[in-house]
PDB file of N, CA and C in Angstrom:
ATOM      1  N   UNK A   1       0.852  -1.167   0.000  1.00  0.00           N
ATOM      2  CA  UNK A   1       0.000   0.000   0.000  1.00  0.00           C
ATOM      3  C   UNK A   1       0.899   1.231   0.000  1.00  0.00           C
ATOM      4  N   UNK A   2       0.821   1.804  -0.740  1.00  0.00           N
ATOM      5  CA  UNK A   2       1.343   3.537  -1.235  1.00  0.00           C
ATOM      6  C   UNK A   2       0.802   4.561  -1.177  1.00  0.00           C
ATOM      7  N   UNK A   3       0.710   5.523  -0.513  1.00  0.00           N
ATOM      8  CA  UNK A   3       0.021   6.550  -0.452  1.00  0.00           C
ATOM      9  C   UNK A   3       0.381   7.395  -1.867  1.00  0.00           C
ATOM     10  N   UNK A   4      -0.095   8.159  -2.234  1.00  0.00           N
ATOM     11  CA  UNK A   4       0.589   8.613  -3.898  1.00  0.00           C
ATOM     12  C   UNK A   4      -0.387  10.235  -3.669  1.00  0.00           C
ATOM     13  N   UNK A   5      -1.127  10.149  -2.863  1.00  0.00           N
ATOM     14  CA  UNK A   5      -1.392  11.898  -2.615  1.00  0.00           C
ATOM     15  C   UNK A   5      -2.638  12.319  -1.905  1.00  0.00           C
ATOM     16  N   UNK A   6      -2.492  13.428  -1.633  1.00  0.00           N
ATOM     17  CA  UNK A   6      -3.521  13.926  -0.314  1.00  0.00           C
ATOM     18  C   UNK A   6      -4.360  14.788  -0.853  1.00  0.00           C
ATOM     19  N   UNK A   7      -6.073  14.705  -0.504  1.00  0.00           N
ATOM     20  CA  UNK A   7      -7.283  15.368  -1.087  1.00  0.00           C
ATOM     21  C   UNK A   7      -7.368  16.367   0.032  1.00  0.00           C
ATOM     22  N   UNK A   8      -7.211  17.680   0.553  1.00  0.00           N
ATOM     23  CA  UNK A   8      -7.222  18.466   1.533  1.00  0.00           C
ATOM     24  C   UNK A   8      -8.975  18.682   1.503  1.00  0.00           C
ATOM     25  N   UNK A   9      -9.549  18.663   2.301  1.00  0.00           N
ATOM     26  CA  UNK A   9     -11.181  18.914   2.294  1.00  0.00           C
ATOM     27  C   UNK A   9     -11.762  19.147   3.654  1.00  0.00           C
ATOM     28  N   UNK A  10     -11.627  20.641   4.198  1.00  0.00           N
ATOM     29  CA  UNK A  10     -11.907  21.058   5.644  1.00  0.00           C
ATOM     30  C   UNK A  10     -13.598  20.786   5.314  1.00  0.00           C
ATOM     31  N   UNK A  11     -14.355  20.533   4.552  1.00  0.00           N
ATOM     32  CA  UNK A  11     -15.932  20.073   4.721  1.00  0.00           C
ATOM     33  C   UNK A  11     -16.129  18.936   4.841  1.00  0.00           C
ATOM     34  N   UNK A  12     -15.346  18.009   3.989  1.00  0.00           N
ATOM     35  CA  UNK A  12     -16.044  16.663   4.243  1.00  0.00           C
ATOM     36  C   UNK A  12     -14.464  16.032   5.104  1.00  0.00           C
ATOM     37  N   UNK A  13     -13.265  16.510   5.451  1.00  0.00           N
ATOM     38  CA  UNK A  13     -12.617  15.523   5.613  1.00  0.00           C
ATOM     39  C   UNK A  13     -11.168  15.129   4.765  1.00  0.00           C
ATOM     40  N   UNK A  14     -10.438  15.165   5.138  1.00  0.00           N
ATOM     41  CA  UNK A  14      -9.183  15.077   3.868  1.00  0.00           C
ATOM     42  C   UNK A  14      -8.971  13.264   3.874  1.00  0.00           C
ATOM     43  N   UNK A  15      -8.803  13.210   2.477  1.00  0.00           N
ATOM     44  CA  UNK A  15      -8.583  12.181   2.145  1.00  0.00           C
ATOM     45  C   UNK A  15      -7.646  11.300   1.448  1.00  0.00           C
ATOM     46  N   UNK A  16      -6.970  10.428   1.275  1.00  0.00           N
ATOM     47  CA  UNK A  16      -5.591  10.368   1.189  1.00  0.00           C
ATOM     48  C   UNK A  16      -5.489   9.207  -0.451  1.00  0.00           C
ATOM     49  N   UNK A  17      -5.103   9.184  -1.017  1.00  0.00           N
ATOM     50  CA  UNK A  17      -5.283   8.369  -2.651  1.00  0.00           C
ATOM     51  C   UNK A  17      -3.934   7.340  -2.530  1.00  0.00           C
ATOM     52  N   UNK A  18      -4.789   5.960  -2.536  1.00  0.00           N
ATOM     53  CA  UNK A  18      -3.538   5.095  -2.576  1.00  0.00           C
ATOM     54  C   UNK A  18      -3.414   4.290  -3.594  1.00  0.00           C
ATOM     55  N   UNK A  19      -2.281   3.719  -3.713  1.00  0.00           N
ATOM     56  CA  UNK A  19      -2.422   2.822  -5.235  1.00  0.00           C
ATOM     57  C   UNK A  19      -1.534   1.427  -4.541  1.00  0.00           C
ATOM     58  N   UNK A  20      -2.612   0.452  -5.212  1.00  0.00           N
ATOM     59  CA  UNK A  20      -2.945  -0.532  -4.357  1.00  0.00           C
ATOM     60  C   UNK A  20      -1.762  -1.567  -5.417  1.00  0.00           C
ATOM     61  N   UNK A  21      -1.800  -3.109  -5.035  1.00  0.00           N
ATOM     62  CA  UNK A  21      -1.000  -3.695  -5.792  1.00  0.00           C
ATOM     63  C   UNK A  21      -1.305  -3.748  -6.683  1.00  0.00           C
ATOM     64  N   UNK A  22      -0.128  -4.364  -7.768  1.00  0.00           N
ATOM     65  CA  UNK A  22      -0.243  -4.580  -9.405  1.00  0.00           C
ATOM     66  C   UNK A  22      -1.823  -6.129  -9.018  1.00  0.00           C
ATOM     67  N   UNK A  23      -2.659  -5.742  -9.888  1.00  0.00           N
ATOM     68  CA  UNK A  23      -3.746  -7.237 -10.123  1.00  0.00           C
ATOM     69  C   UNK A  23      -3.166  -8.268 -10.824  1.00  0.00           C
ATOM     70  N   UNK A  24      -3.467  -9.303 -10.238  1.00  0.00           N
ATOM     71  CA  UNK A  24      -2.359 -10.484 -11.426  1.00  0.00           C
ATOM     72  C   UNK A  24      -3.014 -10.958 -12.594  1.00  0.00           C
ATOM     73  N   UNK A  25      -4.455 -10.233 -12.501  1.00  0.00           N
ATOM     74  CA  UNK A  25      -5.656 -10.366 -13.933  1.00  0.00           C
ATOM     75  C   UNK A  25      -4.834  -9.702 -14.723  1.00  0.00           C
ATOM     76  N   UNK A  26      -4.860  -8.401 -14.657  1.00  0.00           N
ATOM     77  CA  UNK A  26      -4.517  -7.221 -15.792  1.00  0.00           C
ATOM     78  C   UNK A  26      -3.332  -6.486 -15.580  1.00  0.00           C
ATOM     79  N   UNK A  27      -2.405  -7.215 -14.724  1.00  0.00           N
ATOM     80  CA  UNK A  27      -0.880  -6.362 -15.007  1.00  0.00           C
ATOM     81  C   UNK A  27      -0.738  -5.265 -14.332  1.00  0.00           C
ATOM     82  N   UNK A  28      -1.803  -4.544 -13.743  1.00  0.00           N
ATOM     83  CA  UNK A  28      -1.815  -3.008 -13.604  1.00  0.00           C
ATOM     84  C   UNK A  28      -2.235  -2.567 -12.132  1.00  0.00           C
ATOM     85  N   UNK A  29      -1.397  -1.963 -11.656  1.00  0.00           N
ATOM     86  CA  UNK A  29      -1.949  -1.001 -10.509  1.00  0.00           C
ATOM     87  C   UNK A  29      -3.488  -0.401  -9.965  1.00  0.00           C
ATOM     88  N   UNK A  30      -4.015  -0.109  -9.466  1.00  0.00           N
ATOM     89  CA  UNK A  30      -4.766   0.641  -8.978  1.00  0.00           C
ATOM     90  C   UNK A  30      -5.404   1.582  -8.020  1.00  0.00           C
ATOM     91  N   UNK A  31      -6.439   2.332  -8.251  1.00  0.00           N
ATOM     92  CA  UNK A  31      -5.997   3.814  -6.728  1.00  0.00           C
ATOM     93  C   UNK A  31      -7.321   3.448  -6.113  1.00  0.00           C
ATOM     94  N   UNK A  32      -7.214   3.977  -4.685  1.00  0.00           N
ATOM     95  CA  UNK A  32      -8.711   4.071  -4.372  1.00  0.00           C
ATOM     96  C   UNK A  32      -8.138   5.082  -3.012  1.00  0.00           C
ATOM     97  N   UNK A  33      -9.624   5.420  -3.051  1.00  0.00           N
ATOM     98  CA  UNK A  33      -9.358   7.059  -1.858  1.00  0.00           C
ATOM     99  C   UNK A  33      -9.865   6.528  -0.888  1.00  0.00           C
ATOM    100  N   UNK A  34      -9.030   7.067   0.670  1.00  0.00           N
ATOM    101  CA  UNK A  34      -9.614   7.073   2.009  1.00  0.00           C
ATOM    102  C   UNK A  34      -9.521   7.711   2.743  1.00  0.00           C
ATOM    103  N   UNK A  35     -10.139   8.046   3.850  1.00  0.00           N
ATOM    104  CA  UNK A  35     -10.422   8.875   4.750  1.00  0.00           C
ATOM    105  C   UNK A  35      -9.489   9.001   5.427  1.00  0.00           C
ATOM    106  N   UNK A  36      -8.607   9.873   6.001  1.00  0.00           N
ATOM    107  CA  UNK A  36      -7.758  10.244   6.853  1.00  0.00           C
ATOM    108  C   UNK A  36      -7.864   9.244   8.109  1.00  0.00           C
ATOM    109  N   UNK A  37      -8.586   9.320   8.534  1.00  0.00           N
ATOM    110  CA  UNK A  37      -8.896   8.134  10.091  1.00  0.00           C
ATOM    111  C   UNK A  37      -8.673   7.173   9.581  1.00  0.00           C
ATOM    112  N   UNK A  38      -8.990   6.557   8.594  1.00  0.00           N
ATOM    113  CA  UNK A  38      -8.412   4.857   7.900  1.00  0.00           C
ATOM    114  C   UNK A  38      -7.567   4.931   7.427  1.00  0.00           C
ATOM    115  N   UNK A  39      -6.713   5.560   6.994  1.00  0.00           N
ATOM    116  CA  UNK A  39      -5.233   5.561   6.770  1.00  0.00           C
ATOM    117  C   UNK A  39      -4.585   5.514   8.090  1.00  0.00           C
ATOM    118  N   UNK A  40      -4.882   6.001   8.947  1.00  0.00           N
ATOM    119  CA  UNK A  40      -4.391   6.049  10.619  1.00  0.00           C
ATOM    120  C   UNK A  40      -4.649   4.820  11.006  1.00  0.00           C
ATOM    121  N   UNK A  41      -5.832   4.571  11.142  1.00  0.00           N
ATOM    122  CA  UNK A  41      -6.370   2.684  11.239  1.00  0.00           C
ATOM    123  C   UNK A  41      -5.485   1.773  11.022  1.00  0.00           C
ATOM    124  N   UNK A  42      -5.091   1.748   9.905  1.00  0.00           N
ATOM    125  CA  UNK A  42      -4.626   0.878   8.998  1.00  0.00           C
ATOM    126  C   UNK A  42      -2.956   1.028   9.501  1.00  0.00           C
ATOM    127  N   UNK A  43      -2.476   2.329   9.710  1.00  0.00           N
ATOM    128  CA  UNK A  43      -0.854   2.240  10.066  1.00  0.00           C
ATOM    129  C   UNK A  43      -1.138   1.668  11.401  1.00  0.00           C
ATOM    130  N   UNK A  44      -1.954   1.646  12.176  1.00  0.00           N
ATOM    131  CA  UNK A  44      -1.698   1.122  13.654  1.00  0.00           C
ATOM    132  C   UNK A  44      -2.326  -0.375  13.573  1.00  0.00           C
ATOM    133  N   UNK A  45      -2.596  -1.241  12.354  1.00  0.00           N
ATOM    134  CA  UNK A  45      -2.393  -2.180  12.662  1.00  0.00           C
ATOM    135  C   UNK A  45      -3.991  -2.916  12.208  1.00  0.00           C
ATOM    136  N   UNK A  46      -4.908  -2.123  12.265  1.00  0.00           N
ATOM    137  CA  UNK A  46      -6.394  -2.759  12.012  1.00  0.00           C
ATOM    138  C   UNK A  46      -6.432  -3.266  10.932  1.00  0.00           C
ATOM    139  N   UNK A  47      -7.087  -4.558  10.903  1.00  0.00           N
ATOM    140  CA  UNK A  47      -7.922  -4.673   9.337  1.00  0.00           C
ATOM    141  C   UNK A  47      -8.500  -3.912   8.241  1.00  0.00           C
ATOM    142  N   UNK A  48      -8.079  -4.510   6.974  1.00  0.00           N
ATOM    143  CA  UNK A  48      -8.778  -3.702   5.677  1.00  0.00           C
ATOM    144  C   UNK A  48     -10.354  -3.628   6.173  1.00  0.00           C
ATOM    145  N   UNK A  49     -11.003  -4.515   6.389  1.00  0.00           N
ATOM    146  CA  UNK A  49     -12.286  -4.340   6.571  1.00  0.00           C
ATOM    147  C   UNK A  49     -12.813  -3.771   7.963  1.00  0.00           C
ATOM    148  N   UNK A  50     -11.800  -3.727   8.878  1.00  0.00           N
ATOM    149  CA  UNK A  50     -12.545  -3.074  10.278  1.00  0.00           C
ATOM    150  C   UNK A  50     -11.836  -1.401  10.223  1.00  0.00           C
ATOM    151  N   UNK A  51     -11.085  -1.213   9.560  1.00  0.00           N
ATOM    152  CA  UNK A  51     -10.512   0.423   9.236  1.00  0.00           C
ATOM    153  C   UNK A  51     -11.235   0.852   8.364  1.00  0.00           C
ATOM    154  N   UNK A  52     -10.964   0.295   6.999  1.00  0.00           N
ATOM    155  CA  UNK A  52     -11.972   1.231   5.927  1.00  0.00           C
ATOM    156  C   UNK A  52     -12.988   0.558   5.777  1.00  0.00           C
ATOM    157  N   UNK A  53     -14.200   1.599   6.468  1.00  0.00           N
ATOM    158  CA  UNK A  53     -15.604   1.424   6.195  1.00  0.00           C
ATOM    159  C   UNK A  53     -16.132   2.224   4.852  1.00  0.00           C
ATOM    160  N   UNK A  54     -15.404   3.180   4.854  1.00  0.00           N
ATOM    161  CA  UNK A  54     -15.877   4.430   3.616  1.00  0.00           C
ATOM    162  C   UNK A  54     -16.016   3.654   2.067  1.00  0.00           C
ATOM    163  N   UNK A  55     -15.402   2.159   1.951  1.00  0.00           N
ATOM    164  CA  UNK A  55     -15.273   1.931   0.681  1.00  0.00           C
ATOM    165  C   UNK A  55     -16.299   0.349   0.755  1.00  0.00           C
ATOM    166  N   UNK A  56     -16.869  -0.210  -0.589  1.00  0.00           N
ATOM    167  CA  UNK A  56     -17.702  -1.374  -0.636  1.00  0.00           C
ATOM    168  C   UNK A  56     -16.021  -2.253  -0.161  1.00  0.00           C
ATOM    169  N   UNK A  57     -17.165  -3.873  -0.193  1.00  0.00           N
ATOM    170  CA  UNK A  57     -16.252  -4.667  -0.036  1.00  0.00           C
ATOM    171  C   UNK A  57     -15.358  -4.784  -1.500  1.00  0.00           C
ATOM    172  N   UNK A  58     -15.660  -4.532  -2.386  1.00  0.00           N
ATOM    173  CA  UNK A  58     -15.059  -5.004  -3.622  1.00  0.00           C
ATOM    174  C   UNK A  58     -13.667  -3.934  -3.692  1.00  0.00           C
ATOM    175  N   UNK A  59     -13.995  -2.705  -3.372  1.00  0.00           N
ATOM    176  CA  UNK A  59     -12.572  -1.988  -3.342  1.00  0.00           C
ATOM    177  C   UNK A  59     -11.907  -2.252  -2.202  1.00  0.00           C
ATOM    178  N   UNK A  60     -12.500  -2.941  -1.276  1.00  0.00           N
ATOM    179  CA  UNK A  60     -11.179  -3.399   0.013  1.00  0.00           C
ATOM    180  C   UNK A  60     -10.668  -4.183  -0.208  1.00  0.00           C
ATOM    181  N   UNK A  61     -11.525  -5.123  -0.752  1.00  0.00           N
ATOM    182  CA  UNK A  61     -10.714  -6.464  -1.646  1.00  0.00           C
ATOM    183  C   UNK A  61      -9.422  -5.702  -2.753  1.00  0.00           C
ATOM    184  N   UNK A  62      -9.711  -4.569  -3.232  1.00  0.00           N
ATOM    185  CA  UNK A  62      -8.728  -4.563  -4.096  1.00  0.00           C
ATOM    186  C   UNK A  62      -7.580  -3.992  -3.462  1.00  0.00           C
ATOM    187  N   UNK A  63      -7.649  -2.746  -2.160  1.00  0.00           N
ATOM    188  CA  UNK A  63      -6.989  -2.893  -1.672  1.00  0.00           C
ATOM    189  C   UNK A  63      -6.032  -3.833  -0.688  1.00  0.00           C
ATOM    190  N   UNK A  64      -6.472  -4.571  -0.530  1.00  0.00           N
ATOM    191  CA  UNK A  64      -5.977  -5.969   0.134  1.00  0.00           C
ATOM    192  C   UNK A  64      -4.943  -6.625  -1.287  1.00  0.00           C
ATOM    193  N   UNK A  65      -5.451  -7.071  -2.021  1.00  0.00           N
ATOM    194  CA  UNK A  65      -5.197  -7.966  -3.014  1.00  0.00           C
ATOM    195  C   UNK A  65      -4.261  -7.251  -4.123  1.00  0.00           C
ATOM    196  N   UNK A  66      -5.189  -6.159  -4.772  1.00  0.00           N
ATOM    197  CA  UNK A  66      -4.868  -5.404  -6.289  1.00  0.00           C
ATOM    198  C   UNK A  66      -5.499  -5.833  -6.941  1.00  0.00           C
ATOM    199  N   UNK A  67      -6.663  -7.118  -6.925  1.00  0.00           N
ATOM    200  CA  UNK A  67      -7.583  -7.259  -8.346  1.00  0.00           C
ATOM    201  C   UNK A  67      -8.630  -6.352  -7.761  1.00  0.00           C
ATOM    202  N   UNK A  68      -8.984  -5.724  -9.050  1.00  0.00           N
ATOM    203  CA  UNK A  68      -9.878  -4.892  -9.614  1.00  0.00           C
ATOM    204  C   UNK A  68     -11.087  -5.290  -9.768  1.00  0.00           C
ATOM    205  N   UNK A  69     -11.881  -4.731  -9.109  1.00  0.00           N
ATOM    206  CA  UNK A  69     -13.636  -5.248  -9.414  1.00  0.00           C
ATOM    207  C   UNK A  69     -13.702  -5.998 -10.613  1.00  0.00           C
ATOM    208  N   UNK A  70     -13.393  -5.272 -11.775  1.00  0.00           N
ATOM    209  CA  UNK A  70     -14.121  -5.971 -13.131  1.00  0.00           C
ATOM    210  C   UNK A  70     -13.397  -7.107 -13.413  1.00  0.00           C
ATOM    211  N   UNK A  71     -12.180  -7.099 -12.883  1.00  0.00           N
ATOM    212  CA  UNK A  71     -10.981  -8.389 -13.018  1.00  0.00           C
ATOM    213  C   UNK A  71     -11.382  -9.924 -12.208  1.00  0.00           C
ATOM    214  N   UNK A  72     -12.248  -9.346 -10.843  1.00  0.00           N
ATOM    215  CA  UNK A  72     -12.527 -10.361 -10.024  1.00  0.00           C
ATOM    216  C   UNK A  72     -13.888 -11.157 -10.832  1.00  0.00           C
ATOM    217  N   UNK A  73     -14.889 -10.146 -11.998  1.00  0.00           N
ATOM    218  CA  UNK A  73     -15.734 -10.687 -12.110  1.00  0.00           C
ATOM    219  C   UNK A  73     -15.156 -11.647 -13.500  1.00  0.00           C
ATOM    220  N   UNK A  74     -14.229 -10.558 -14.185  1.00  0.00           N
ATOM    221  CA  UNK A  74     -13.904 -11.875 -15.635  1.00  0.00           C
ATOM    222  C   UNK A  74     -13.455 -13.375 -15.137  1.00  0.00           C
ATOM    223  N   UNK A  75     -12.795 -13.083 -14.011  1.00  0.00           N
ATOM    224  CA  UNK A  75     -12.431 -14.330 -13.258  1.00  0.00           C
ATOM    225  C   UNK A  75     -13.370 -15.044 -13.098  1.00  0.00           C
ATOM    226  N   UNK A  76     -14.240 -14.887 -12.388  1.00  0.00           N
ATOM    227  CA  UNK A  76     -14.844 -15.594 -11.235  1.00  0.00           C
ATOM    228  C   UNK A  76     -16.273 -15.736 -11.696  1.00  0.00           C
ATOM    229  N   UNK A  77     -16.729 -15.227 -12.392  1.00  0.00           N
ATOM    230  CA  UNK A  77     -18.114 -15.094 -13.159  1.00  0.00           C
ATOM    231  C   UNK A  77     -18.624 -16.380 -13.498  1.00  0.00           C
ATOM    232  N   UNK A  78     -20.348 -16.777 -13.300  1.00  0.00           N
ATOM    233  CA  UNK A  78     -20.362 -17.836 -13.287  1.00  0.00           C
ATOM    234  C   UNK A  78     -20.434 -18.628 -14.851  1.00  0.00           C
ATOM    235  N   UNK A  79     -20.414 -19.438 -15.206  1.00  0.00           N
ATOM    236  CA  UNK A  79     -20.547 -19.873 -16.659  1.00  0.00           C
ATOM    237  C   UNK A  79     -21.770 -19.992 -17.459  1.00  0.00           C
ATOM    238  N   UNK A  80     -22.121 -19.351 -18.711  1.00  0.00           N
ATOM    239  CA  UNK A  80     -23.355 -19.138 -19.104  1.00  0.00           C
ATOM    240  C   UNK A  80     -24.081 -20.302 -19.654  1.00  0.00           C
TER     241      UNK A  80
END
């Protein structure tokens, strides 16, 4: 996990943009934004899923992992 830059926002909250691992679907990196308090969460040790609440499960998964929503579904999708 990389932090790669900071959303300053005295209304809602500053928020911090990370770019998560390479996905082993598609080769490629990816970002997803969080809340200042879950970036804190997360350095002291909490779980992806008990720190960041702000995001679905599918982008915690990607932060955890690096596959990408649409990557998990070409995968995993059931057969027609």
């Amino acid at each position: 996990m990389k932090v790669i830059d900071k959303i300053y926002d005295a209304v809602n909250g500053d928020r911090y943009v990370i770019e998560t691992k390479e996905c082993f679907h598609c080769n490629t990196t990816g970002r997803v934004e969080i809340q200042a308090p879950e970036l804190f969460y997360l350095n002291q040790g909490k779980k992806v899923q008990e720190a960041v609440t702000s995001l679905s499960k599918d982008y915690r998964e990607m932060l955890i992992t690096g596959i990408h929503p649409n990557c998990w579904i070409e995968m995993f999708r059931e057969e027609e």
